[in-house]
PDBML (XML) file of the C-alpha atoms, coordinates in Angstrom:
<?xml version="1.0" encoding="UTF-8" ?>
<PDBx:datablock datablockName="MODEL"
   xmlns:PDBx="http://pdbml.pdb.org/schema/pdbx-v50.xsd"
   xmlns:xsi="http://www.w3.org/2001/XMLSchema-instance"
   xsi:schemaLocation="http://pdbml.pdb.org/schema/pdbx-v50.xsd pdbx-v50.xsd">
   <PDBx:atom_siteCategory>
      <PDBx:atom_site id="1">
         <PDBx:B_iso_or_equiv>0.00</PDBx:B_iso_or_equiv>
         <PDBx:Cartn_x>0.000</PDBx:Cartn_x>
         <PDBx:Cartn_y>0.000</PDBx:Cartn_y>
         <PDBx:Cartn_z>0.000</PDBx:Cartn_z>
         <PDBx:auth_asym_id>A</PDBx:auth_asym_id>
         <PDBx:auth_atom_id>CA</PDBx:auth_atom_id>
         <PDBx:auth_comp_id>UNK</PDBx:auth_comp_id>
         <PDBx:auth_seq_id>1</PDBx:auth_seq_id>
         <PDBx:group_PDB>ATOM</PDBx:group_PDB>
         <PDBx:label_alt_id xsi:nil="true" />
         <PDBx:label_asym_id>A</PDBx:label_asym_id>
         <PDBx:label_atom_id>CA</PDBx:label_atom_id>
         <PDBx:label_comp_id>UNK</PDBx:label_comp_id>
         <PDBx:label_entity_id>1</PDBx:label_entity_id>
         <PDBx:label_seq_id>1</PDBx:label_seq_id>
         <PDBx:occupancy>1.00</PDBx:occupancy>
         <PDBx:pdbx_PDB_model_num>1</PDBx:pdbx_PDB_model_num>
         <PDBx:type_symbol>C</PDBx:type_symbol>
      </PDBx:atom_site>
      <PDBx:atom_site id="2">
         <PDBx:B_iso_or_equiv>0.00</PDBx:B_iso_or_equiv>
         <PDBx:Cartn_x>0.902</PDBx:Cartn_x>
         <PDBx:Cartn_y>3.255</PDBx:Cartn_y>
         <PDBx:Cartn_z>-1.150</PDBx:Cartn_z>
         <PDBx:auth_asym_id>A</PDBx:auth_asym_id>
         <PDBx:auth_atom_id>CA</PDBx:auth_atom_id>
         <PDBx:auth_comp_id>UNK</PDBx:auth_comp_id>
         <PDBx:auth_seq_id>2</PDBx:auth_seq_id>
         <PDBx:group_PDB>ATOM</PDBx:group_PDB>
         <PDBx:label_alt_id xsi:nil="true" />
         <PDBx:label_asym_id>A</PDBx:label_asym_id>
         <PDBx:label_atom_id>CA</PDBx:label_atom_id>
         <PDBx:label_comp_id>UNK</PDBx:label_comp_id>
         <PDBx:label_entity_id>1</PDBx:label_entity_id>
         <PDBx:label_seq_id>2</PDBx:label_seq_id>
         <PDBx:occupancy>1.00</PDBx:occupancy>
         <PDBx:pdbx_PDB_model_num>1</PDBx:pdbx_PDB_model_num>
         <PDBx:type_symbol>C</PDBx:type_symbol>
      </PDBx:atom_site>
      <PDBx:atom_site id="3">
         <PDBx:B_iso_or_equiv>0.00</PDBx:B_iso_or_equiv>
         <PDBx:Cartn_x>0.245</PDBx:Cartn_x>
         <PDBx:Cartn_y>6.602</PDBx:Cartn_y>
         <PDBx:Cartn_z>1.074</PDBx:Cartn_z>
         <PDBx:auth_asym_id>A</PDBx:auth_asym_id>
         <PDBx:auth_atom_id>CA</PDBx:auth_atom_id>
         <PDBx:auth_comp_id>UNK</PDBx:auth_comp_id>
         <PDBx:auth_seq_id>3</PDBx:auth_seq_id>
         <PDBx:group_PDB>ATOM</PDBx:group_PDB>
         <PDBx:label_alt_id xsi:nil="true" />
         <PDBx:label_asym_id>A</PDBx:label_asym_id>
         <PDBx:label_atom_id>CA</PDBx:label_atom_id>
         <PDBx:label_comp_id>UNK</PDBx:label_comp_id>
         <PDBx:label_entity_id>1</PDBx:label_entity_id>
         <PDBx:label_seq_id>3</PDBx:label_seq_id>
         <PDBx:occupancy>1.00</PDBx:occupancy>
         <PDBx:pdbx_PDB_model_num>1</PDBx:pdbx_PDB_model_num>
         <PDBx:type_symbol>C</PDBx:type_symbol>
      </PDBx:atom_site>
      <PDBx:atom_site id="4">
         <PDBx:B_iso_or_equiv>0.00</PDBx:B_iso_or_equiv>
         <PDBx:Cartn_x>1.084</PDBx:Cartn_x>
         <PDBx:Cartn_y>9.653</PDBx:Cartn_y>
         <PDBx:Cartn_z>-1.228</PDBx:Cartn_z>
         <PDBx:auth_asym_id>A</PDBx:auth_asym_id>
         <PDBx:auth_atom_id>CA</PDBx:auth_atom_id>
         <PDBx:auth_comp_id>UNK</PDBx:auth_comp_id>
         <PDBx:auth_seq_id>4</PDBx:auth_seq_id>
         <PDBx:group_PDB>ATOM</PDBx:group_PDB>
         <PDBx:label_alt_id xsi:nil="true" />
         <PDBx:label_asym_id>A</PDBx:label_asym_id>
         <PDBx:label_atom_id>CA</PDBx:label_atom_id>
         <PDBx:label_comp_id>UNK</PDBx:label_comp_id>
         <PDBx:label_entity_id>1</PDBx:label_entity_id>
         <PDBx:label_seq_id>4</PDBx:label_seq_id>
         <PDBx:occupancy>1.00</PDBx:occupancy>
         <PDBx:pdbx_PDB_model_num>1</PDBx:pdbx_PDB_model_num>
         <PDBx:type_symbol>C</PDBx:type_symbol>
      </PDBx:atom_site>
      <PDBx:atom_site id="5">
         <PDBx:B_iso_or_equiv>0.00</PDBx:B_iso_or_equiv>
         <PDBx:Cartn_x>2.312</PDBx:Cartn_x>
         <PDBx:Cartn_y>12.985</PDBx:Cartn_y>
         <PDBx:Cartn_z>-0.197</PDBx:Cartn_z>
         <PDBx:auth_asym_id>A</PDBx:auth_asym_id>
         <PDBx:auth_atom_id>CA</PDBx:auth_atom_id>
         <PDBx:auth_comp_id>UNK</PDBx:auth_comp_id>
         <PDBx:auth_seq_id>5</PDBx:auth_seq_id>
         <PDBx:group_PDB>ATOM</PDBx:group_PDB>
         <PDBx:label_alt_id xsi:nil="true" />
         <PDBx:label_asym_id>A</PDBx:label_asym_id>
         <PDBx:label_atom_id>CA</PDBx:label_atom_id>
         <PDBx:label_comp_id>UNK</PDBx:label_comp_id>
         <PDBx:label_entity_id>1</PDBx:label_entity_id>
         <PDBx:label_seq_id>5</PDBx:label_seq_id>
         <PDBx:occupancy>1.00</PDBx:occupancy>
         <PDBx:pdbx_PDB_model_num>1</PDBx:pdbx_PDB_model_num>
         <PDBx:type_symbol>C</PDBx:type_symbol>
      </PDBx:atom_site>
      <PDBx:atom_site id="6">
         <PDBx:B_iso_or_equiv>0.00</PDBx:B_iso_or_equiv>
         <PDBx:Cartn_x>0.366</PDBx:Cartn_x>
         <PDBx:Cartn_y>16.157</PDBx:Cartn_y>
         <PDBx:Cartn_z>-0.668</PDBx:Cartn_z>
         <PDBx:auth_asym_id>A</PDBx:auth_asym_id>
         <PDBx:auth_atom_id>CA</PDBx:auth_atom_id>
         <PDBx:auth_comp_id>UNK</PDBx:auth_comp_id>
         <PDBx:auth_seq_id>6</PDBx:auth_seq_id>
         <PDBx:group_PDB>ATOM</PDBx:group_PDB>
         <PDBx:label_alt_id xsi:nil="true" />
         <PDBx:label_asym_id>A</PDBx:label_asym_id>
         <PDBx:label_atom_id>CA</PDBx:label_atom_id>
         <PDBx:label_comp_id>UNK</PDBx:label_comp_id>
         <PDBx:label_entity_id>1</PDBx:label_entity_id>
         <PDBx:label_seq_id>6</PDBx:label_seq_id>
         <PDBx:occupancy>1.00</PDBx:occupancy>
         <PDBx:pdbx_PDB_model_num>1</PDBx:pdbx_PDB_model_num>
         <PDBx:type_symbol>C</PDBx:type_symbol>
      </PDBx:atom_site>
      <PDBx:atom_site id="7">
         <PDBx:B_iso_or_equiv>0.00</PDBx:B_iso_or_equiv>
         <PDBx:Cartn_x>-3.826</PDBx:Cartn_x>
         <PDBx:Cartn_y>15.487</PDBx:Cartn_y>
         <PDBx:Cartn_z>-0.809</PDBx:Cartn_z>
         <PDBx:auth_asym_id>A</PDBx:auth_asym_id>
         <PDBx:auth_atom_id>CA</PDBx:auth_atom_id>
         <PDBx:auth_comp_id>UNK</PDBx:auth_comp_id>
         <PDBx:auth_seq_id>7</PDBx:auth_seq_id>
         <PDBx:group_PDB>ATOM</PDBx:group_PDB>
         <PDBx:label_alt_id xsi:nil="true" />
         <PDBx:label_asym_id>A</PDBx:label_asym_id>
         <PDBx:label_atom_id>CA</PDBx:label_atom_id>
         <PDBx:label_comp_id>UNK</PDBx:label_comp_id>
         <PDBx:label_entity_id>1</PDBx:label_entity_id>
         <PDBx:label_seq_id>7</PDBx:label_seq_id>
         <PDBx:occupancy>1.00</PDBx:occupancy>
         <PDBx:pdbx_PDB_model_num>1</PDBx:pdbx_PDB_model_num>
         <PDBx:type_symbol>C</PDBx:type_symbol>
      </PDBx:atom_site>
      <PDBx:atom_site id="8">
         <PDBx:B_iso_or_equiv>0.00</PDBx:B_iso_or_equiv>
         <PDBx:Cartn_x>-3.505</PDBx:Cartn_x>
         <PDBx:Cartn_y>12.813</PDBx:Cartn_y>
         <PDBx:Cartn_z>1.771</PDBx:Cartn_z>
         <PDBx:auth_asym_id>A</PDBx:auth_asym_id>
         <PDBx:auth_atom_id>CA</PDBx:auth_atom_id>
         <PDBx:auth_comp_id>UNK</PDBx:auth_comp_id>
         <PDBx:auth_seq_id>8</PDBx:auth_seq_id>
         <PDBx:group_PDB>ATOM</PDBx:group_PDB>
         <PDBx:label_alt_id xsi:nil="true" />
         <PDBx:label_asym_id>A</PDBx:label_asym_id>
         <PDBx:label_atom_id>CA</PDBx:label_atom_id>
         <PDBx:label_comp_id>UNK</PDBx:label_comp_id>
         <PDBx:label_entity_id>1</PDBx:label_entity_id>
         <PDBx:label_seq_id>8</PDBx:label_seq_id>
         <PDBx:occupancy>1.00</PDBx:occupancy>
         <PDBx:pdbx_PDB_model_num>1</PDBx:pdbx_PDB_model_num>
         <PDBx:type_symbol>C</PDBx:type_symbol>
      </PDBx:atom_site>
      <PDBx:atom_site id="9">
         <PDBx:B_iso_or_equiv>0.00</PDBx:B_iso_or_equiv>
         <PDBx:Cartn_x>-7.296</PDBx:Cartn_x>
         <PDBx:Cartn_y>12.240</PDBx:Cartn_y>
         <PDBx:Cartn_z>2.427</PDBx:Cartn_z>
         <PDBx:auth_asym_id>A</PDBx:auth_asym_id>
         <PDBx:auth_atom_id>CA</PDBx:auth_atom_id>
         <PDBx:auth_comp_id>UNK</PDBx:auth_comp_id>
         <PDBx:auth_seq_id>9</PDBx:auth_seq_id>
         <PDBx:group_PDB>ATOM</PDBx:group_PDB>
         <PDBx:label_alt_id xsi:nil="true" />
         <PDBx:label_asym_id>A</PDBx:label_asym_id>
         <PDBx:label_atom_id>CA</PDBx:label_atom_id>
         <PDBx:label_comp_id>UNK</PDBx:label_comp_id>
         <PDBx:label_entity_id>1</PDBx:label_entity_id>
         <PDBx:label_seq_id>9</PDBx:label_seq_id>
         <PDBx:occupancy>1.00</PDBx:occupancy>
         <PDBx:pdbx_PDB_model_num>1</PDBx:pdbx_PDB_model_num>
         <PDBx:type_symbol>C</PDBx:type_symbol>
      </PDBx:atom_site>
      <PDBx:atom_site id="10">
         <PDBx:B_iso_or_equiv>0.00</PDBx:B_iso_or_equiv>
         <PDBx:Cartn_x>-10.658</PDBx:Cartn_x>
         <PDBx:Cartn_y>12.682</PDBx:Cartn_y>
         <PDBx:Cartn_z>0.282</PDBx:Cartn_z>
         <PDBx:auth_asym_id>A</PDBx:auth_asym_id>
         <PDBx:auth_atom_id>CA</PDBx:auth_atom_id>
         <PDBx:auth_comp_id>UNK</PDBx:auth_comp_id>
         <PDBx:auth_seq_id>10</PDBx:auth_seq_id>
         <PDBx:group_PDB>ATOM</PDBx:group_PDB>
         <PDBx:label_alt_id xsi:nil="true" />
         <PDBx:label_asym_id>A</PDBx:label_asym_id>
         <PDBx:label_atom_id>CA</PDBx:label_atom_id>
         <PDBx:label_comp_id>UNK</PDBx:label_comp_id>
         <PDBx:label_entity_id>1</PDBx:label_entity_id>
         <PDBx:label_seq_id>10</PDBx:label_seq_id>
         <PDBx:occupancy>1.00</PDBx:occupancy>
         <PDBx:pdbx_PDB_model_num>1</PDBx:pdbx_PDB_model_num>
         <PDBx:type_symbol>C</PDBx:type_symbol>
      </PDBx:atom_site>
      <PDBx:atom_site id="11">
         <PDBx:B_iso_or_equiv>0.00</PDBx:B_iso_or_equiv>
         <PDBx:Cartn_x>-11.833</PDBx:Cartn_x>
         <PDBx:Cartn_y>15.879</PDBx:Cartn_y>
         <PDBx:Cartn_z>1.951</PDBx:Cartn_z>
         <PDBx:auth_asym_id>A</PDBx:auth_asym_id>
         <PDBx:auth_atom_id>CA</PDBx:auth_atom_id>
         <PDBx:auth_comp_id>UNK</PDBx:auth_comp_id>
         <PDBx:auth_seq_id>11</PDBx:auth_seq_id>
         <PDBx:group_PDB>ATOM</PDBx:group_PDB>
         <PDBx:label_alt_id xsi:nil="true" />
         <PDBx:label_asym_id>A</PDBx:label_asym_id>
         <PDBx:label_atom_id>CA</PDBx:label_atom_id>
         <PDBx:label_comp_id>UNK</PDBx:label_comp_id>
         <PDBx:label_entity_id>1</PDBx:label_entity_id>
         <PDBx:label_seq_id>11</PDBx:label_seq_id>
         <PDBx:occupancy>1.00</PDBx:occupancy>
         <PDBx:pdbx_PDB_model_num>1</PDBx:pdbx_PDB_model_num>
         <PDBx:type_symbol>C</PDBx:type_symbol>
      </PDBx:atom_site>
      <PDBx:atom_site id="12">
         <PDBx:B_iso_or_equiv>0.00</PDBx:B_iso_or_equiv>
         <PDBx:Cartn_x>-15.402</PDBx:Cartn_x>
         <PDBx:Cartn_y>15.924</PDBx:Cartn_y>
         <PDBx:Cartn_z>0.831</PDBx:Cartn_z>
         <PDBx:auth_asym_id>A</PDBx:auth_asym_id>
         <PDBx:auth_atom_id>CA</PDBx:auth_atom_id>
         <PDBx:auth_comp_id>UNK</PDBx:auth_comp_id>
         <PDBx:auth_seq_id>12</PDBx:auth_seq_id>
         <PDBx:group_PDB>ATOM</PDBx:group_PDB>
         <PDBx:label_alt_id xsi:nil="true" />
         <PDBx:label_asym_id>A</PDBx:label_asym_id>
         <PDBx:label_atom_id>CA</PDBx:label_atom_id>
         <PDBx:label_comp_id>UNK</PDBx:label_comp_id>
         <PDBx:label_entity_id>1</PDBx:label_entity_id>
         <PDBx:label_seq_id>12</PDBx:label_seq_id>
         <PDBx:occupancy>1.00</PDBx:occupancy>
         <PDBx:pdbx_PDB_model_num>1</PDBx:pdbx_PDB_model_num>
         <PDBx:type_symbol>C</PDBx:type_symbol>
      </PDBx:atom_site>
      <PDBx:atom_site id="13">
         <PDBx:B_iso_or_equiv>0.00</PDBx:B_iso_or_equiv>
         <PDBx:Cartn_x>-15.906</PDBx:Cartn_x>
         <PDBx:Cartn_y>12.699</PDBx:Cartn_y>
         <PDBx:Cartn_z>2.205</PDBx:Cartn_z>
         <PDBx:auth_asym_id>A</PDBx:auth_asym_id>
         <PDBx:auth_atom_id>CA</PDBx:auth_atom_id>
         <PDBx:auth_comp_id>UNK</PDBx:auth_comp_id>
         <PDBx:auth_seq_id>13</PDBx:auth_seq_id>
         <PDBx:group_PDB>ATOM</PDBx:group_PDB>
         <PDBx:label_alt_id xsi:nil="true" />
         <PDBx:label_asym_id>A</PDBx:label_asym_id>
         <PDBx:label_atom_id>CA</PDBx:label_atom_id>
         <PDBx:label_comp_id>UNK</PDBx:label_comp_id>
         <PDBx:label_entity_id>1</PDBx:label_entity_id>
         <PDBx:label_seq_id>13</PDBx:label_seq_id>
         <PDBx:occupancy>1.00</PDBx:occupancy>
         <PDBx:pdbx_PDB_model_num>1</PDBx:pdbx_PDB_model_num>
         <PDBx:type_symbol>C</PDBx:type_symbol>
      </PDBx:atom_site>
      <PDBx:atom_site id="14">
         <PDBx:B_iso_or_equiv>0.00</PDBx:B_iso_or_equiv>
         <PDBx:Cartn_x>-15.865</PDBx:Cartn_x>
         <PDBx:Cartn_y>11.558</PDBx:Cartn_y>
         <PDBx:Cartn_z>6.076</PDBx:Cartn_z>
         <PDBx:auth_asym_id>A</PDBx:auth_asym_id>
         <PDBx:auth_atom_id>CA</PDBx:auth_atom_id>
         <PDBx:auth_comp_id>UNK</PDBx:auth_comp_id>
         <PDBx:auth_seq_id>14</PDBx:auth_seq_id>
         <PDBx:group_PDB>ATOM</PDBx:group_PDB>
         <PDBx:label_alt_id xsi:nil="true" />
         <PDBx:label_asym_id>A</PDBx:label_asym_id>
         <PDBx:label_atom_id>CA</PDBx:label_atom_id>
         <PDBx:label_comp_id>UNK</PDBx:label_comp_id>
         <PDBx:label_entity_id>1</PDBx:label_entity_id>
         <PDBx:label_seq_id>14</PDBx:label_seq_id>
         <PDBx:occupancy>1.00</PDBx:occupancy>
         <PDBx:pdbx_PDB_model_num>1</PDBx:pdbx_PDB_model_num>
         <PDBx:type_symbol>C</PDBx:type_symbol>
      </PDBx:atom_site>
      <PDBx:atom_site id="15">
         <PDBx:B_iso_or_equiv>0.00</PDBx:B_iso_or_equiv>
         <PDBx:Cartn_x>-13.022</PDBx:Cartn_x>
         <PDBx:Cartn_y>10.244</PDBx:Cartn_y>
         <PDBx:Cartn_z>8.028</PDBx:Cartn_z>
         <PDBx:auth_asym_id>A</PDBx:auth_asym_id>
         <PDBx:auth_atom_id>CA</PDBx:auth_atom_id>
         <PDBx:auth_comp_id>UNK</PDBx:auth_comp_id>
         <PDBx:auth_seq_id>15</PDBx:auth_seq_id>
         <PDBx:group_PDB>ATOM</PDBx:group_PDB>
         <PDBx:label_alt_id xsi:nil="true" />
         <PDBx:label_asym_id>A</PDBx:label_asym_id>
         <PDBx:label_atom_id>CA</PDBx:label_atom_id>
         <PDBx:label_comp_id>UNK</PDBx:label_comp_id>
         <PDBx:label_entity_id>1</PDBx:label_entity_id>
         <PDBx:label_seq_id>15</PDBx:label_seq_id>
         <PDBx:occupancy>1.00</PDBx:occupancy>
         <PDBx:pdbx_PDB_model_num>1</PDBx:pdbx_PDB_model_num>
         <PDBx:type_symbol>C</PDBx:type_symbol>
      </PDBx:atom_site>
      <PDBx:atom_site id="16">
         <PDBx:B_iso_or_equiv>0.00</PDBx:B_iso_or_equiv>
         <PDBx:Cartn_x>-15.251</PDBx:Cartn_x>
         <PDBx:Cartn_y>6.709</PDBx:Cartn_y>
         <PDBx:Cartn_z>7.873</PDBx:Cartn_z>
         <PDBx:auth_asym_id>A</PDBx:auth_asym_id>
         <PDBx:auth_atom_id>CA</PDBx:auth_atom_id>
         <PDBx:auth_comp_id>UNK</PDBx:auth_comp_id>
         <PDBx:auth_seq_id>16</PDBx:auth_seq_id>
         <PDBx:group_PDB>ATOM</PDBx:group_PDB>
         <PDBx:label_alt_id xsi:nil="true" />
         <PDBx:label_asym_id>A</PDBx:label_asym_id>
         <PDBx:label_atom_id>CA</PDBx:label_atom_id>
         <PDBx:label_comp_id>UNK</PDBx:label_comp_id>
         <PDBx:label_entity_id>1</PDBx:label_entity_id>
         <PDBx:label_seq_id>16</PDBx:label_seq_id>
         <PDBx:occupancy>1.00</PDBx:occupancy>
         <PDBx:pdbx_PDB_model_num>1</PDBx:pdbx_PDB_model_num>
         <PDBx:type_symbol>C</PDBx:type_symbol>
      </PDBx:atom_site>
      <PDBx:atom_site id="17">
         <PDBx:B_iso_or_equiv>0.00</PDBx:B_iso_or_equiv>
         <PDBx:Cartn_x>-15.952</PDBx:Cartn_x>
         <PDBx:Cartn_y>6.880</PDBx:Cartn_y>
         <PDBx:Cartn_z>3.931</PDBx:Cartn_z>
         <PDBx:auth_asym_id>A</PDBx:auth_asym_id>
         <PDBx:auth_atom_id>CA</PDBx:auth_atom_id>
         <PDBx:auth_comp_id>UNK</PDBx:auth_comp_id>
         <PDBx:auth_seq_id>17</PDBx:auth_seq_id>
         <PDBx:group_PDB>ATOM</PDBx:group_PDB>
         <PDBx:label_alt_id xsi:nil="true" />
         <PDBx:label_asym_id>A</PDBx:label_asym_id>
         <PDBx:label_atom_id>CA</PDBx:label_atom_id>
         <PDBx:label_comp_id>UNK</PDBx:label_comp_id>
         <PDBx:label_entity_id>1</PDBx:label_entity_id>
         <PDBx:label_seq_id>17</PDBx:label_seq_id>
         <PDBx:occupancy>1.00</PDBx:occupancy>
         <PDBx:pdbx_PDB_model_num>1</PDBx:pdbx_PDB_model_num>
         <PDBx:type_symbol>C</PDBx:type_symbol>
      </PDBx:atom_site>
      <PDBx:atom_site id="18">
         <PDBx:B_iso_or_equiv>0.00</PDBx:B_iso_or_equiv>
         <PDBx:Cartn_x>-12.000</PDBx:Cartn_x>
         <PDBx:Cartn_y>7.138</PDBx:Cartn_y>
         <PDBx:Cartn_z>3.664</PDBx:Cartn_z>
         <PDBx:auth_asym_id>A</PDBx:auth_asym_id>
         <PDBx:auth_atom_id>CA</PDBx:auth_atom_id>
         <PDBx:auth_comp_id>UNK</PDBx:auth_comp_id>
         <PDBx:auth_seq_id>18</PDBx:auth_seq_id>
         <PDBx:group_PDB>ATOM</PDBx:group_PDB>
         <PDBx:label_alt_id xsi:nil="true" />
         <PDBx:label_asym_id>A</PDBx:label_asym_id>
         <PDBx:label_atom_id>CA</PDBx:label_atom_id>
         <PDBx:label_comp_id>UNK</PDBx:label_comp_id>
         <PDBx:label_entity_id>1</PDBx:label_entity_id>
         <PDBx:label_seq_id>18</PDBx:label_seq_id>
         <PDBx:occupancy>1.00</PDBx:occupancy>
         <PDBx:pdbx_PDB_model_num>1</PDBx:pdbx_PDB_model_num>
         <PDBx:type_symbol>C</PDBx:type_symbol>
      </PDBx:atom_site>
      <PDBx:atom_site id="19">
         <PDBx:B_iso_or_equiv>0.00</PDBx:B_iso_or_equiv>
         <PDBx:Cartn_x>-11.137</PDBx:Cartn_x>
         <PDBx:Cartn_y>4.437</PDBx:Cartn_y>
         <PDBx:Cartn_z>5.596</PDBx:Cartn_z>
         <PDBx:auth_asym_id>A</PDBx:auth_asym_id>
         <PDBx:auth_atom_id>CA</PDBx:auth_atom_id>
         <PDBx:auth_comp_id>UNK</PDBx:auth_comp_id>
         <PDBx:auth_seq_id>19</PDBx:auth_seq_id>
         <PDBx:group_PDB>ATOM</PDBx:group_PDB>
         <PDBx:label_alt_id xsi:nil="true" />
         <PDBx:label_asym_id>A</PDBx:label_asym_id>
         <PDBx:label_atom_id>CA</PDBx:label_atom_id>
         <PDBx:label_comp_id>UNK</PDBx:label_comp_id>
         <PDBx:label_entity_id>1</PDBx:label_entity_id>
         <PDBx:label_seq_id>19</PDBx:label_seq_id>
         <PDBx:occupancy>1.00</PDBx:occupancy>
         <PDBx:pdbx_PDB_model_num>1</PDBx:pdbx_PDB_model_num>
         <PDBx:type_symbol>C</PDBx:type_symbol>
      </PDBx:atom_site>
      <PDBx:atom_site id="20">
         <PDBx:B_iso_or_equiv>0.00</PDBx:B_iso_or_equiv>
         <PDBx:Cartn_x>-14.181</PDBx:Cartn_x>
         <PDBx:Cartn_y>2.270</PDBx:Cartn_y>
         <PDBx:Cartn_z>3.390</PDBx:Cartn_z>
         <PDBx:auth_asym_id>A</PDBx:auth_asym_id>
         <PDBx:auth_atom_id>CA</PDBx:auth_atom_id>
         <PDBx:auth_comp_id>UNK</PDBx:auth_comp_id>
         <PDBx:auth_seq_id>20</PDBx:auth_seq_id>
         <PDBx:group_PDB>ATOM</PDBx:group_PDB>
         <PDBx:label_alt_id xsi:nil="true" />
         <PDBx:label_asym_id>A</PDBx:label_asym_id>
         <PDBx:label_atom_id>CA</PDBx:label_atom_id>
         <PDBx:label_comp_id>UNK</PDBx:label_comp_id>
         <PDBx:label_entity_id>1</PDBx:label_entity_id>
         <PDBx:label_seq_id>20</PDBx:label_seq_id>
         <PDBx:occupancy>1.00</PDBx:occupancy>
         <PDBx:pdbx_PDB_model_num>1</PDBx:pdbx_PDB_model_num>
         <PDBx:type_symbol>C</PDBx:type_symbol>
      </PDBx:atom_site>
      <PDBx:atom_site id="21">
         <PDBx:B_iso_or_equiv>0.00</PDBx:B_iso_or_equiv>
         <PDBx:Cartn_x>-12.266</PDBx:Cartn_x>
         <PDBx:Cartn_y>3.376</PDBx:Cartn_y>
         <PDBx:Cartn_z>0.337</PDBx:Cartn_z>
         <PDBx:auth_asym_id>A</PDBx:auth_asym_id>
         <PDBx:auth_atom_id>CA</PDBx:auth_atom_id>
         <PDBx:auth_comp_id>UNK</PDBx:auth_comp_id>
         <PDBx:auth_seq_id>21</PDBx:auth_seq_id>
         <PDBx:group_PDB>ATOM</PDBx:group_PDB>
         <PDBx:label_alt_id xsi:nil="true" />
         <PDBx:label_asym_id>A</PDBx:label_asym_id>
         <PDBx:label_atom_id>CA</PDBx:label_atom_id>
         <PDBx:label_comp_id>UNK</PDBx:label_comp_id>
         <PDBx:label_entity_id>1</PDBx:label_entity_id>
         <PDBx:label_seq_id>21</PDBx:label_seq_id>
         <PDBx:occupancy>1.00</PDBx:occupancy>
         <PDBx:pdbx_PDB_model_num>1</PDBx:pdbx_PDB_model_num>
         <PDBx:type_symbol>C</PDBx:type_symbol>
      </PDBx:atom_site>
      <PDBx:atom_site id="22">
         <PDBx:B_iso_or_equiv>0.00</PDBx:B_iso_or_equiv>
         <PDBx:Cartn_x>-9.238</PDBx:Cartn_x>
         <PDBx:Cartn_y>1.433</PDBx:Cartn_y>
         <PDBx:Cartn_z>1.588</PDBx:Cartn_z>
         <PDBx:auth_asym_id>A</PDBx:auth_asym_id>
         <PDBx:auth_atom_id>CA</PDBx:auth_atom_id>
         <PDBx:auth_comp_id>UNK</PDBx:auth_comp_id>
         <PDBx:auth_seq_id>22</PDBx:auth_seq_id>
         <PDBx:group_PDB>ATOM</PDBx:group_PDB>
         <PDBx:label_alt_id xsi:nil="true" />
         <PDBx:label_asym_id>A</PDBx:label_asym_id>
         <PDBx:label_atom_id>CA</PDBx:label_atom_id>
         <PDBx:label_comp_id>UNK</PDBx:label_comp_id>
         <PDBx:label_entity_id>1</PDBx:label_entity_id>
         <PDBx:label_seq_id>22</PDBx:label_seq_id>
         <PDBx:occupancy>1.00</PDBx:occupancy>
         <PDBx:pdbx_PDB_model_num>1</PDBx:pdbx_PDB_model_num>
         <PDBx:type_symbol>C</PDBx:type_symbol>
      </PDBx:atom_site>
      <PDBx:atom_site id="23">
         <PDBx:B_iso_or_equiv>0.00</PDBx:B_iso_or_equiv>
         <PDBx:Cartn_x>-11.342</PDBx:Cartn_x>
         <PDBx:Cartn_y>-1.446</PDBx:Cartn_y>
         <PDBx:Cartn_z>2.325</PDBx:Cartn_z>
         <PDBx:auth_asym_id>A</PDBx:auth_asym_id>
         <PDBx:auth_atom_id>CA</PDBx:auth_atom_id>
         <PDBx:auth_comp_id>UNK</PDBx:auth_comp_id>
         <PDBx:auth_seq_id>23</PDBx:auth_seq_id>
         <PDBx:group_PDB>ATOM</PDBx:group_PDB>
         <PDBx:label_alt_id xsi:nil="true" />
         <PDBx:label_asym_id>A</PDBx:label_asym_id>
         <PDBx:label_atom_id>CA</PDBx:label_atom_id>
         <PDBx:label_comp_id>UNK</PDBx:label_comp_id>
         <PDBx:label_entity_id>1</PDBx:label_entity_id>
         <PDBx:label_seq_id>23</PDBx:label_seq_id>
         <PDBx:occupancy>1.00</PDBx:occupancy>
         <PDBx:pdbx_PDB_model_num>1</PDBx:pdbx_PDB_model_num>
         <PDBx:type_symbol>C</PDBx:type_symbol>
      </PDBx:atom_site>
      <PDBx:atom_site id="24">
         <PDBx:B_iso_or_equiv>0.00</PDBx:B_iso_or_equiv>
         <PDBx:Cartn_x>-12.884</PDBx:Cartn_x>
         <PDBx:Cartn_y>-2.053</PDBx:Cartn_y>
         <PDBx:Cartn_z>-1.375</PDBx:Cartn_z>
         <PDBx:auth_asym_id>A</PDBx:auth_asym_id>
         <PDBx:auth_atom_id>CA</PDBx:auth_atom_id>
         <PDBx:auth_comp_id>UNK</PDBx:auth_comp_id>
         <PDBx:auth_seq_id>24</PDBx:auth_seq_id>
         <PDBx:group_PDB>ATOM</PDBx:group_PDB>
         <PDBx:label_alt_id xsi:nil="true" />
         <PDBx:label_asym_id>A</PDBx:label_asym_id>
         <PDBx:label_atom_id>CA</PDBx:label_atom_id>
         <PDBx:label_comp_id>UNK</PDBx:label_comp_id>
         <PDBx:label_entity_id>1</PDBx:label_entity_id>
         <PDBx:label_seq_id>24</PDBx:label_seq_id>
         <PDBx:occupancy>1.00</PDBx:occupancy>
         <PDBx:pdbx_PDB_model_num>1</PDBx:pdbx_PDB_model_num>
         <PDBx:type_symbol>C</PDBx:type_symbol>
      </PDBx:atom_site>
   </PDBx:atom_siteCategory>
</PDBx:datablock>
């Protein structure tokens, strides 16, 4: 897995419907 610098999270979304978006 791959954590990229700079935008680090999906900002519109919820700290929950980032962590689902690791899970797909």
């Amino acid at each position: 897995t791959f954590a990229p610098q700079g935008n680090r999270v999906f900002a519109d979304l919820t700290v929950m419907e980032n962590l689902e978006i690791g899970g797909y």
